[in-house]
Protein backbone atom coordinates (compact mmCIF):
# COMPACT_ATOMS: atom_id res chain seq x y z
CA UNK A 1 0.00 0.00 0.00
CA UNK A 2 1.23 3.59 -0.69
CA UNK A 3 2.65 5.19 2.28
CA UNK A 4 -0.15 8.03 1.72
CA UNK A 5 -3.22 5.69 2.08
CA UNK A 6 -1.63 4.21 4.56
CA UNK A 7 -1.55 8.12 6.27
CA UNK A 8 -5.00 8.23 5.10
CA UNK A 9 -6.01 5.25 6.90
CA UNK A 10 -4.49 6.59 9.77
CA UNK A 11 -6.33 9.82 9.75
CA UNK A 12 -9.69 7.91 9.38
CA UNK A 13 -8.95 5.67 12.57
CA UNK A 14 -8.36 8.61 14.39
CA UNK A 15 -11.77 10.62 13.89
CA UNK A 16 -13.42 6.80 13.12
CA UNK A 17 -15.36 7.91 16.30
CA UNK A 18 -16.37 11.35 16.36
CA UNK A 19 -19.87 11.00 14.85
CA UNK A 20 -18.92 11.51 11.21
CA UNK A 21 -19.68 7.76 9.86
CA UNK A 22 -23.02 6.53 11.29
CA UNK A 23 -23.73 2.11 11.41
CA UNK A 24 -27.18 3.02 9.65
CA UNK A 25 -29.03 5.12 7.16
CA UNK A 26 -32.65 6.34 6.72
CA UNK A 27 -34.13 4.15 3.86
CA UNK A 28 -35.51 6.76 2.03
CA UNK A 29 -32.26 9.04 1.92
CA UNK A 30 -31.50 10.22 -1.72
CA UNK A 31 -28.65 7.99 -1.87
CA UNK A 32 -29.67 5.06 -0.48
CA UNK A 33 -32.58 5.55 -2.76
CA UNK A 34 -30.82 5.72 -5.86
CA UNK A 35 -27.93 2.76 -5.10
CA UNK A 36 -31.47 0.88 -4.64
CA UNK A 37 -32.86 2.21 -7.51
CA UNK A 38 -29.68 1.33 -9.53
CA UNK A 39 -29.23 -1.90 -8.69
CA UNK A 40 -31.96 -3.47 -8.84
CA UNK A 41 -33.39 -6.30 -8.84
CA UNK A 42 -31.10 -7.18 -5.45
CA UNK A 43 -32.00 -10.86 -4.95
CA UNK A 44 -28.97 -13.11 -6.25
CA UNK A 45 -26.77 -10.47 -6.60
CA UNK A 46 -23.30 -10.38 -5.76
CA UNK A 47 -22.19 -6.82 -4.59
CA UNK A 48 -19.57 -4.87 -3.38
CA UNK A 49 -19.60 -2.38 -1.24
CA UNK A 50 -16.52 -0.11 -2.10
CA UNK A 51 -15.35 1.75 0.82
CA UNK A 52 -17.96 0.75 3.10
CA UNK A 53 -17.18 2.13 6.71
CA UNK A 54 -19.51 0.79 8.99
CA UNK A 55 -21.89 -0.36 6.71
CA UNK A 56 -24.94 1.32 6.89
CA UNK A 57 -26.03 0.93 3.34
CA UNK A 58 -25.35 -3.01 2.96
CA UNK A 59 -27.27 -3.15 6.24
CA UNK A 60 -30.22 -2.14 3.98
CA UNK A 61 -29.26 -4.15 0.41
CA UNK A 62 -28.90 -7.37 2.58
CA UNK A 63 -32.52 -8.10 3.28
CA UNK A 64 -33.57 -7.59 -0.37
CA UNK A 65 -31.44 -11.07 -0.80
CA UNK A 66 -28.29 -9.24 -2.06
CA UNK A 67 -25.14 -10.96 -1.49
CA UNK A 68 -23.05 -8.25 0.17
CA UNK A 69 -19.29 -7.55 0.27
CA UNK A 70 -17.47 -4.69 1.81
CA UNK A 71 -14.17 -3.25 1.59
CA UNK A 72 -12.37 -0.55 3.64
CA UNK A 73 -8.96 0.61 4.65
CA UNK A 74 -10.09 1.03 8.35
CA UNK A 75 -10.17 -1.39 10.73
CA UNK A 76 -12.35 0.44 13.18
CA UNK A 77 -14.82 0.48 10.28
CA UNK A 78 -14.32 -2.73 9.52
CA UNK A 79 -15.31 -4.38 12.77
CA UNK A 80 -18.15 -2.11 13.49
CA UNK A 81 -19.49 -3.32 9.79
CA UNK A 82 -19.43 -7.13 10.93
CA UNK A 83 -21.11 -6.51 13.62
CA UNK A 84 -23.69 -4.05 12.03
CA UNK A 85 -24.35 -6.66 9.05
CA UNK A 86 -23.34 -9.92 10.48
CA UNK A 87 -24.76 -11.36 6.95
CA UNK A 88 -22.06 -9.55 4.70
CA UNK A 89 -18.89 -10.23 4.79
CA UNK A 90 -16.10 -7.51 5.10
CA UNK A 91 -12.33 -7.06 4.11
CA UNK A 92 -10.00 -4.69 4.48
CA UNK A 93 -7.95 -3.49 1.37
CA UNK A 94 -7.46 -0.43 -0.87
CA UNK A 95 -9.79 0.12 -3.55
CA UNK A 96 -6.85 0.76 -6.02
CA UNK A 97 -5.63 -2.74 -5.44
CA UNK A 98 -9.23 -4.62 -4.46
CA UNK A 99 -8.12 -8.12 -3.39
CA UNK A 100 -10.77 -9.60 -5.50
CA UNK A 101 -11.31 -11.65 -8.82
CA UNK A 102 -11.47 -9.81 -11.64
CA UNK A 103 -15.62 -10.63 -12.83
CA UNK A 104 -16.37 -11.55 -9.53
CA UNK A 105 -19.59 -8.84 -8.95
CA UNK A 106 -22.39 -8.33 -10.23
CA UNK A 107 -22.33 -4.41 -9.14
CA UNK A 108 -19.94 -2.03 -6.96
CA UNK A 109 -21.31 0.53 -5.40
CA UNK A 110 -18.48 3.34 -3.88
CA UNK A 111 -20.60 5.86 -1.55
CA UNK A 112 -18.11 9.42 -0.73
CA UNK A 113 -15.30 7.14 -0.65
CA UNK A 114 -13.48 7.62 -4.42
CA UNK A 115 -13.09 11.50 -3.08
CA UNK A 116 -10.40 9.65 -0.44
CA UNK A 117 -8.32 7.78 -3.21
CA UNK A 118 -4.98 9.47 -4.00
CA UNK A 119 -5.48 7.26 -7.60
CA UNK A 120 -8.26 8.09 -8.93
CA UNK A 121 -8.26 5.91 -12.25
CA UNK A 122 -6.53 3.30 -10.10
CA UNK A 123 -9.42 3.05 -8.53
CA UNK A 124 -12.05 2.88 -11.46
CA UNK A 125 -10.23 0.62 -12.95
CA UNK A 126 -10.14 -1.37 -10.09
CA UNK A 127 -14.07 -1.50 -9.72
CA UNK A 128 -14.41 -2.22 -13.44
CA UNK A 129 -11.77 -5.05 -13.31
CA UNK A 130 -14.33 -6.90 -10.25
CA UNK A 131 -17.46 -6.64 -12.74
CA UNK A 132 -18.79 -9.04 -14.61
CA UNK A 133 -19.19 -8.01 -18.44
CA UNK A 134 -22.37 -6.05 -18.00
CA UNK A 135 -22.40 -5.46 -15.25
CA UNK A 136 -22.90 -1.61 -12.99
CA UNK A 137 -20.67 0.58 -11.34
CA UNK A 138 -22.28 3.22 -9.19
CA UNK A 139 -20.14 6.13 -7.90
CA UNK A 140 -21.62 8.74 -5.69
CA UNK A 141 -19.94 11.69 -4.98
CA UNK A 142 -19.31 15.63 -4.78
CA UNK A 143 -19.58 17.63 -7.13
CA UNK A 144 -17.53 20.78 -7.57
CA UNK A 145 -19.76 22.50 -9.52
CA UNK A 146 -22.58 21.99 -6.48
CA UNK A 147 -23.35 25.02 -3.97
CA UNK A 148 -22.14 24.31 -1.03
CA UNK A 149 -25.34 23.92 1.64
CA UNK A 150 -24.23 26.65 3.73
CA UNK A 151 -23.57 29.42 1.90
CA UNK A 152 -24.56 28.65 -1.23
CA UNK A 153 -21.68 29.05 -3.57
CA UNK A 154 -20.11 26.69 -5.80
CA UNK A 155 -17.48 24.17 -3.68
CA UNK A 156 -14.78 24.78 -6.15
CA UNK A 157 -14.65 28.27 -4.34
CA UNK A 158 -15.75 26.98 -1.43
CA UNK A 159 -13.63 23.66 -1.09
CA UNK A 160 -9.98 25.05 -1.05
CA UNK A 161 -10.59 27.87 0.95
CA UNK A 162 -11.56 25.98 3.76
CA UNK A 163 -9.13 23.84 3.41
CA UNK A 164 -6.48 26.50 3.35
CA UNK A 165 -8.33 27.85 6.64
CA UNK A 166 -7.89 24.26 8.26
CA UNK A 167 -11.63 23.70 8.64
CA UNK A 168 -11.55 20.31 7.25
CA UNK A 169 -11.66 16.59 7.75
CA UNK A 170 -7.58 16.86 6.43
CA UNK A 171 -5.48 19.47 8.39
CA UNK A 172 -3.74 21.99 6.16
CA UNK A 173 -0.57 20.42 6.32
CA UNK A 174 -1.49 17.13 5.82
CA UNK A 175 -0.40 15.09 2.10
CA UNK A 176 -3.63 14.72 0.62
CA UNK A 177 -6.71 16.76 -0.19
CA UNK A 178 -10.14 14.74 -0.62
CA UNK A 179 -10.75 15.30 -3.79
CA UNK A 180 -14.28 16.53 -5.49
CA UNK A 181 -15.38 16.23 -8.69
CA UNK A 182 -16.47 18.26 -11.97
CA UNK A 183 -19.49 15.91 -12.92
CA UNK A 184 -18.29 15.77 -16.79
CA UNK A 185 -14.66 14.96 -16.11
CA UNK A 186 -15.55 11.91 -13.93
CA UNK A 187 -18.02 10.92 -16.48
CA UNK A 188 -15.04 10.62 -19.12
CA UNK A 189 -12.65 8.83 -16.78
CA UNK A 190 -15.64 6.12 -15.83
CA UNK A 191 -16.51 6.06 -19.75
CA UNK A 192 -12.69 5.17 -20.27
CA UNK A 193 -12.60 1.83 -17.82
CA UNK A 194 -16.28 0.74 -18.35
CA UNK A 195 -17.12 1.67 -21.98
CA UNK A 196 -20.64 3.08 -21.13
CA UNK A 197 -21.63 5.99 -18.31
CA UNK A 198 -24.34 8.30 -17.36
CA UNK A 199 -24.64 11.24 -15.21
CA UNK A 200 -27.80 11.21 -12.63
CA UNK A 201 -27.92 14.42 -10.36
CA UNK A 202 -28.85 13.74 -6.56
CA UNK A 203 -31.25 17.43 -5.54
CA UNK A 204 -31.48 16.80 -2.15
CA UNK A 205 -29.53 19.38 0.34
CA UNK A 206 -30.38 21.11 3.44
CA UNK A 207 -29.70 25.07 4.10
CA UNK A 208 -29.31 27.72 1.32
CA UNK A 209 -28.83 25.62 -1.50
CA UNK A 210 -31.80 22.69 -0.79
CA UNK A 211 -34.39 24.80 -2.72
CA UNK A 212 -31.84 25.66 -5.63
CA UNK A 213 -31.24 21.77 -5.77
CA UNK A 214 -34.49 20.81 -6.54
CA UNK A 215 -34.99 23.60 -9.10
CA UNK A 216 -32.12 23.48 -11.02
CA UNK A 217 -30.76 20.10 -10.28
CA UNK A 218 -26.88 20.39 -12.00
CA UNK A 219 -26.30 22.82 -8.60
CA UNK A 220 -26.83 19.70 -6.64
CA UNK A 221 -23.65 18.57 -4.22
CA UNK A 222 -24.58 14.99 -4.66
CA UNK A 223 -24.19 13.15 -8.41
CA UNK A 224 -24.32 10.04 -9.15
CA UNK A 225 -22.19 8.65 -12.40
CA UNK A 226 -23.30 4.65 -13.34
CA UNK A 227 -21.09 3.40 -15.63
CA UNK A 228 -22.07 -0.32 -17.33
CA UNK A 229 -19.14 -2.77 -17.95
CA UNK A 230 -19.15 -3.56 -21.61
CA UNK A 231 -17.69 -6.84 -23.58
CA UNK A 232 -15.15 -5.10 -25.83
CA UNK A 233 -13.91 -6.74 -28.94
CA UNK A 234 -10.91 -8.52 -28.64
């Protein structure tokens, strides 16, 4: 592992704790909605969960019958998970080298967890290399274009100067900024690895922005990109 995740995984074992990364999720939460919505049908499925903390969204894909995998870098995470969804199993591992068969999944699923990954495309390609030919990729993240909640204006302002001002999960010092996304530019890279994307915003939002989500959706901080893994001609 690259000594940065590995600084990475320190970080998140040492604010694993604080209240950030809750064992469950309401079931009708935009995103829990739309990795249902994506994925099905559930039952028979073989799934990963990519970056799964304490697993609050297998907890809710289990009982449709999915089969349900999940992979983090923290251990803390990691044993919460197994005991939150003691019907999945969990590993630990780095989603830029996924200790996994290549074509062993039927879908992967990475919740606010690709923003983490020093290697991005490492990481897509990854996920991709796990599918089965036709099978999904769902990637939910922020988007830089999105108002921030807040105040309302667009994270790539907002973003980096908090981050200069320390007010951050990373301190300003530290090796690695989380990284957000311009929705089109993610698209591409996904389009690359799996050979066919889309581009779904998410308009839910609390604070200044929630009512701008809803009417002009491409302002949202939440998007959703679901690439399908195509056979490619040999």
């Amino acid at each position: 592992m690259p000594s940065i995740e590995r600084e990475i995984a320190a970080k998140f074992e040492e604010i694993a704790n604080i209240g950030w990364f809750p064992e469950n999720i309401a079931a009708d939460s935009a995103q829990f909605t739309v990795v249902r919505q994506v994925l099905e049908p559930l039952a028979g499925k073989r799934i990963l969960d990519a970056g799964c903390a304490r697993g609050r969204f297998a907890k809710l894909l289990a009982p449709f019958g999915a089969d349900m995998h999940g992979l983090d870098l923290t251990e803390t995470f990691l044993q919460a998970a197994r005991t939150n969804v003691p019907e999945a199993a969990f590993t630990g591992g780095s989603l830029s080298a996924l200790p996994f068969r290549s074509e062993s999944f039927d879908a992967v699923y990475c919740v606010e967890a690709l923003e983490h990954v020093p290697d991005t495309d490492a990481a897509i390609r990854e996920m991709t290399r796990v599918l089965k030919p036709g099978g999904t990729l769902l990637v939910i993240d922020k988007s830089l274009i999105g108002l921030d909640p807040g105040v309302g204006l667009p994270n790539f302002l907002v973003k980096p100067w908090a981050e200069r001002r320390g007010k951050w999960m990373y301190p300003a010092d530290f090796a690695f900024r989380e990284r957000w996304f311009w929705p089109w530019k993610l698209a591409a890279r996904i389009h690359h690895q799996c050979g066919s994307v889309q581009t779904r915003f998410i308009p839910e939002g609390r604070g200044k922005a929630s009512k701008l989500y809803k009417l002009l959706p491409f302002f949202s901080l939440d998007v959703a990109w679901i690439g399908t893994k195509t056979i490619r001609n040999k």
